[in-house]
N, C-alpha and C. Protein backbone atom coordinates (compact mmCIF):
# COMPACT_ATOMS: atom_id res chain seq x y z
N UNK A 1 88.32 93.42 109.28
CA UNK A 1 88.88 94.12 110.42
C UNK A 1 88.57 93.32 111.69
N UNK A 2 89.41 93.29 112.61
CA UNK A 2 89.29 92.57 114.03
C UNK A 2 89.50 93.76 114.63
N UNK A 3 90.19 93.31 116.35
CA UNK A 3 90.85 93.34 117.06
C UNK A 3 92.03 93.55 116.93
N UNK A 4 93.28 94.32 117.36
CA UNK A 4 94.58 94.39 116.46
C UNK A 4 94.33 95.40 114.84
N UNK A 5 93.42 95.86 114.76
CA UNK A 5 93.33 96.63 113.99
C UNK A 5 93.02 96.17 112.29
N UNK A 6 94.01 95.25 111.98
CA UNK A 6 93.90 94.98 110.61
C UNK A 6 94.97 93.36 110.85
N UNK A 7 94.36 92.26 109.67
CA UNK A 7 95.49 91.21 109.22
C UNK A 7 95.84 91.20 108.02
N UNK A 8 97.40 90.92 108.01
CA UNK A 8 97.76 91.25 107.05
C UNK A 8 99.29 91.54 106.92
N UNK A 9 99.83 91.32 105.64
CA UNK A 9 101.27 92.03 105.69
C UNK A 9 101.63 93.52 106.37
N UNK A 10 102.64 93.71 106.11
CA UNK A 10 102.67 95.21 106.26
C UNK A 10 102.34 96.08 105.18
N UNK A 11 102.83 95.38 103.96
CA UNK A 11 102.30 96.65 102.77
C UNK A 11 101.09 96.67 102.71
N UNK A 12 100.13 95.61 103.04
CA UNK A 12 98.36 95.43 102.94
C UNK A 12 98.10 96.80 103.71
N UNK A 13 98.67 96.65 104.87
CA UNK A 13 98.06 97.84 106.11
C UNK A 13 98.92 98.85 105.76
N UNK A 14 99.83 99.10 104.93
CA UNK A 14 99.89 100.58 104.44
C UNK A 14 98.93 100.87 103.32
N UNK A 15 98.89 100.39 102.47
CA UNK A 15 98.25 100.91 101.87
C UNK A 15 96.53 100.83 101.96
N UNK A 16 95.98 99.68 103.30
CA UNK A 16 94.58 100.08 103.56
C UNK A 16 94.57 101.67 104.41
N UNK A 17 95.77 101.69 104.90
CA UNK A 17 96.04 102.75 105.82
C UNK A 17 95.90 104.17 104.93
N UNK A 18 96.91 104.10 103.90
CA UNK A 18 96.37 105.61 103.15
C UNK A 18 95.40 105.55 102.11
N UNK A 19 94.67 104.33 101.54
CA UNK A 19 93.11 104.70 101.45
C UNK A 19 91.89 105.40 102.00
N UNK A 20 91.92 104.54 103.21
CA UNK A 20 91.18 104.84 104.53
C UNK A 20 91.29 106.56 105.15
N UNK A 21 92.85 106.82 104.92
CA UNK A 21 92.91 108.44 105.54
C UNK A 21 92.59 109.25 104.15
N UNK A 22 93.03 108.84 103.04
CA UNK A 22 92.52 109.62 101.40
C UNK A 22 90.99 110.19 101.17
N UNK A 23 89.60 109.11 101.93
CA UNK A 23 88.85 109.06 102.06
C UNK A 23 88.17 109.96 103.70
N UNK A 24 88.79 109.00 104.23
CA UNK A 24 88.57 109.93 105.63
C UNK A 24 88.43 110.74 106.46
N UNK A 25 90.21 110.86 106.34
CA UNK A 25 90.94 111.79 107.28
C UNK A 25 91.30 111.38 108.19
N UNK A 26 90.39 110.78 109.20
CA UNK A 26 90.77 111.10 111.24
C UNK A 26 90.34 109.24 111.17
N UNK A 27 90.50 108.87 112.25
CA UNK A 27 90.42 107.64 112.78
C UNK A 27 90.69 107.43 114.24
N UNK A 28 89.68 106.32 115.23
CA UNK A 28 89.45 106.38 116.67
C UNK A 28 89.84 105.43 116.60
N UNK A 29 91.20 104.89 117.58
CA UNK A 29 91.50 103.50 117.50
C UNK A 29 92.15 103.68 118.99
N UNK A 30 92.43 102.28 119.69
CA UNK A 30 92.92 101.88 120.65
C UNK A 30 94.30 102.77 120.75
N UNK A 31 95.35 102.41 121.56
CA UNK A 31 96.54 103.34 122.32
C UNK A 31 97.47 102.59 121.09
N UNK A 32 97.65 100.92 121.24
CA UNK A 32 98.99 99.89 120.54
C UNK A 32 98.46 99.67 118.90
N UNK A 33 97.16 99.98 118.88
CA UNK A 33 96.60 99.93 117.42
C UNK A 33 96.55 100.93 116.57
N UNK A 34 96.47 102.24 116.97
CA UNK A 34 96.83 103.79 116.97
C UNK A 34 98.19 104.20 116.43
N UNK A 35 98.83 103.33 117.31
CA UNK A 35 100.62 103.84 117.45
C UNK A 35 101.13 102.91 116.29
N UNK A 36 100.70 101.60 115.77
CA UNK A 36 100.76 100.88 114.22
C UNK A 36 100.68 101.43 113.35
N UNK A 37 99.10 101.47 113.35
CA UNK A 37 98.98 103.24 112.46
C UNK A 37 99.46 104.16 111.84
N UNK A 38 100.02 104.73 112.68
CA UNK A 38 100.62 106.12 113.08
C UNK A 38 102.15 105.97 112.35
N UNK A 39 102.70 104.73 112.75
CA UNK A 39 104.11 104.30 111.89
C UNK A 39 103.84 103.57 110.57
N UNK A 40 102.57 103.11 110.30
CA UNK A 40 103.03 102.87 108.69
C UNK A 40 102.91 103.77 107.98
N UNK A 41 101.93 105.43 108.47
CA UNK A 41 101.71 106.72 107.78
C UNK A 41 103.01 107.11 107.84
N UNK A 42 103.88 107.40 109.20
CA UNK A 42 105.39 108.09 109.09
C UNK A 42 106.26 107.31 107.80
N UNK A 43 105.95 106.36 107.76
CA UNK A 43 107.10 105.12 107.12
C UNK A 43 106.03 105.45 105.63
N UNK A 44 105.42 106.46 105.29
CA UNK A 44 104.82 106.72 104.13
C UNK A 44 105.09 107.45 103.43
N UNK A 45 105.35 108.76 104.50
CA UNK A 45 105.79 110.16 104.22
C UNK A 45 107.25 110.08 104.14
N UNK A 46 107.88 109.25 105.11
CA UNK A 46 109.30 108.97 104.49
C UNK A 46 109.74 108.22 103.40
N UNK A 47 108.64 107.49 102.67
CA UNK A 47 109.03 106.65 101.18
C UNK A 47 109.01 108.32 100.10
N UNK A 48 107.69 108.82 100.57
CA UNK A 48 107.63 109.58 99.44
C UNK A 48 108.30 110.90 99.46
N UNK A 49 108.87 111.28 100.67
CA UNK A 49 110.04 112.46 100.50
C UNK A 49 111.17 111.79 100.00
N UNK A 50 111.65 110.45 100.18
CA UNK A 50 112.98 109.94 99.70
C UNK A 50 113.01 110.24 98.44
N UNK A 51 111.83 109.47 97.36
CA UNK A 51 111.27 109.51 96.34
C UNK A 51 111.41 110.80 95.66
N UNK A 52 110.99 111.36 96.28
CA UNK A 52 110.93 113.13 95.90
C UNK A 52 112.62 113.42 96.01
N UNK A 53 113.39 113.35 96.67
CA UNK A 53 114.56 113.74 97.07
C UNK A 53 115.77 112.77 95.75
N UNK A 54 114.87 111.45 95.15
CA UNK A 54 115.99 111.11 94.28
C UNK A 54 117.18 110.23 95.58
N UNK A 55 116.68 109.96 97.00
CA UNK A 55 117.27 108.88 97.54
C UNK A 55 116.57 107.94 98.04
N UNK A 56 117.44 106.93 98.86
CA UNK A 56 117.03 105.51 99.30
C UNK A 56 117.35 105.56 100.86
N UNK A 57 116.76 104.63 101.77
CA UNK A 57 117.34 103.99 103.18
C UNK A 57 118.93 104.22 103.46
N UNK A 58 119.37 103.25 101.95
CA UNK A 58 120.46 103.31 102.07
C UNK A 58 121.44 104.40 102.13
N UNK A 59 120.81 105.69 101.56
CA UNK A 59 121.50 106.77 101.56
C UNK A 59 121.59 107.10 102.71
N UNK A 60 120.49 107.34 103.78
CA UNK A 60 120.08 107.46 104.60
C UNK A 60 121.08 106.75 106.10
N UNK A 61 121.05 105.64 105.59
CA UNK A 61 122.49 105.16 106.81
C UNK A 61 123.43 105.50 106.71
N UNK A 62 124.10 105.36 105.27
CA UNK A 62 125.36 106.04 104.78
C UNK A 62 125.24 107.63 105.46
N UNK A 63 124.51 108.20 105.66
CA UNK A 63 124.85 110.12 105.83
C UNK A 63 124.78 109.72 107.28
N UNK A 64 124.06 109.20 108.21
CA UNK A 64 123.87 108.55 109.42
C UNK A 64 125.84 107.79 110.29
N UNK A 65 125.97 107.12 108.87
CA UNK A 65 127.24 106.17 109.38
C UNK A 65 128.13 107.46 109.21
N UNK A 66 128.52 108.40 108.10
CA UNK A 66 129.38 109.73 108.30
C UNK A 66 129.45 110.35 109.44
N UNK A 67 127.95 110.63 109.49
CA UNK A 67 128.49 111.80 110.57
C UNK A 67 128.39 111.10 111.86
N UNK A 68 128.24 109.93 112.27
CA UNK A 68 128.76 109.35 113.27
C UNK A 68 130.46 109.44 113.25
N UNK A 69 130.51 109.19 112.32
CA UNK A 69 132.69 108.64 112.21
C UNK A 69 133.03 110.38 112.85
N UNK A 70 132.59 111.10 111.82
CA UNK A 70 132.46 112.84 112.41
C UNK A 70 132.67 112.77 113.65
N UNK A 71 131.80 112.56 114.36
CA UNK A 71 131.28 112.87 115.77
C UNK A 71 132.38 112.09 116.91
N UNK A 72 133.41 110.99 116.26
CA UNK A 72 133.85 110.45 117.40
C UNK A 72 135.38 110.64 117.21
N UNK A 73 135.53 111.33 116.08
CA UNK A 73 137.22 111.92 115.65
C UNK A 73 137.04 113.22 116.35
């Protein structure tokens, strides 16, 4: 661990990330090191509701790209 929180890929620091809270819970970190954080947990809970749901990203733009076309007819 440094400064900057963690080095490393991004999947390294997700998954030191939900070890660390599995064990944990809470964590005191800087404002820009915090807010890293904070998005590889969101970007966690959104793998594993997709997962759960039986979709992908891609579904996800596709329902996104619809109801845009929706919205401008």
């Amino acid at each position: 661990m440094n400064r900057g929180w963690c080095i490393g890929s991004r999947g390294f620091k997700k998954g030191l990330a939900r070890d660390y809270f599995q064990n944990h819970g809470a964590i005191q970190m800087e404002h820009a090191d915090l807010r890293q954080l904070n998005e590889l947990r969101w970007e966690a809970y959104l793998d594993a509701s997709l997962t759960a749901l039986s979709k992908t990203e891609a579904d996800l733009k596709h329902a996104k790209r619809l109801r845009n076309l929706r919205n401008e007819q």
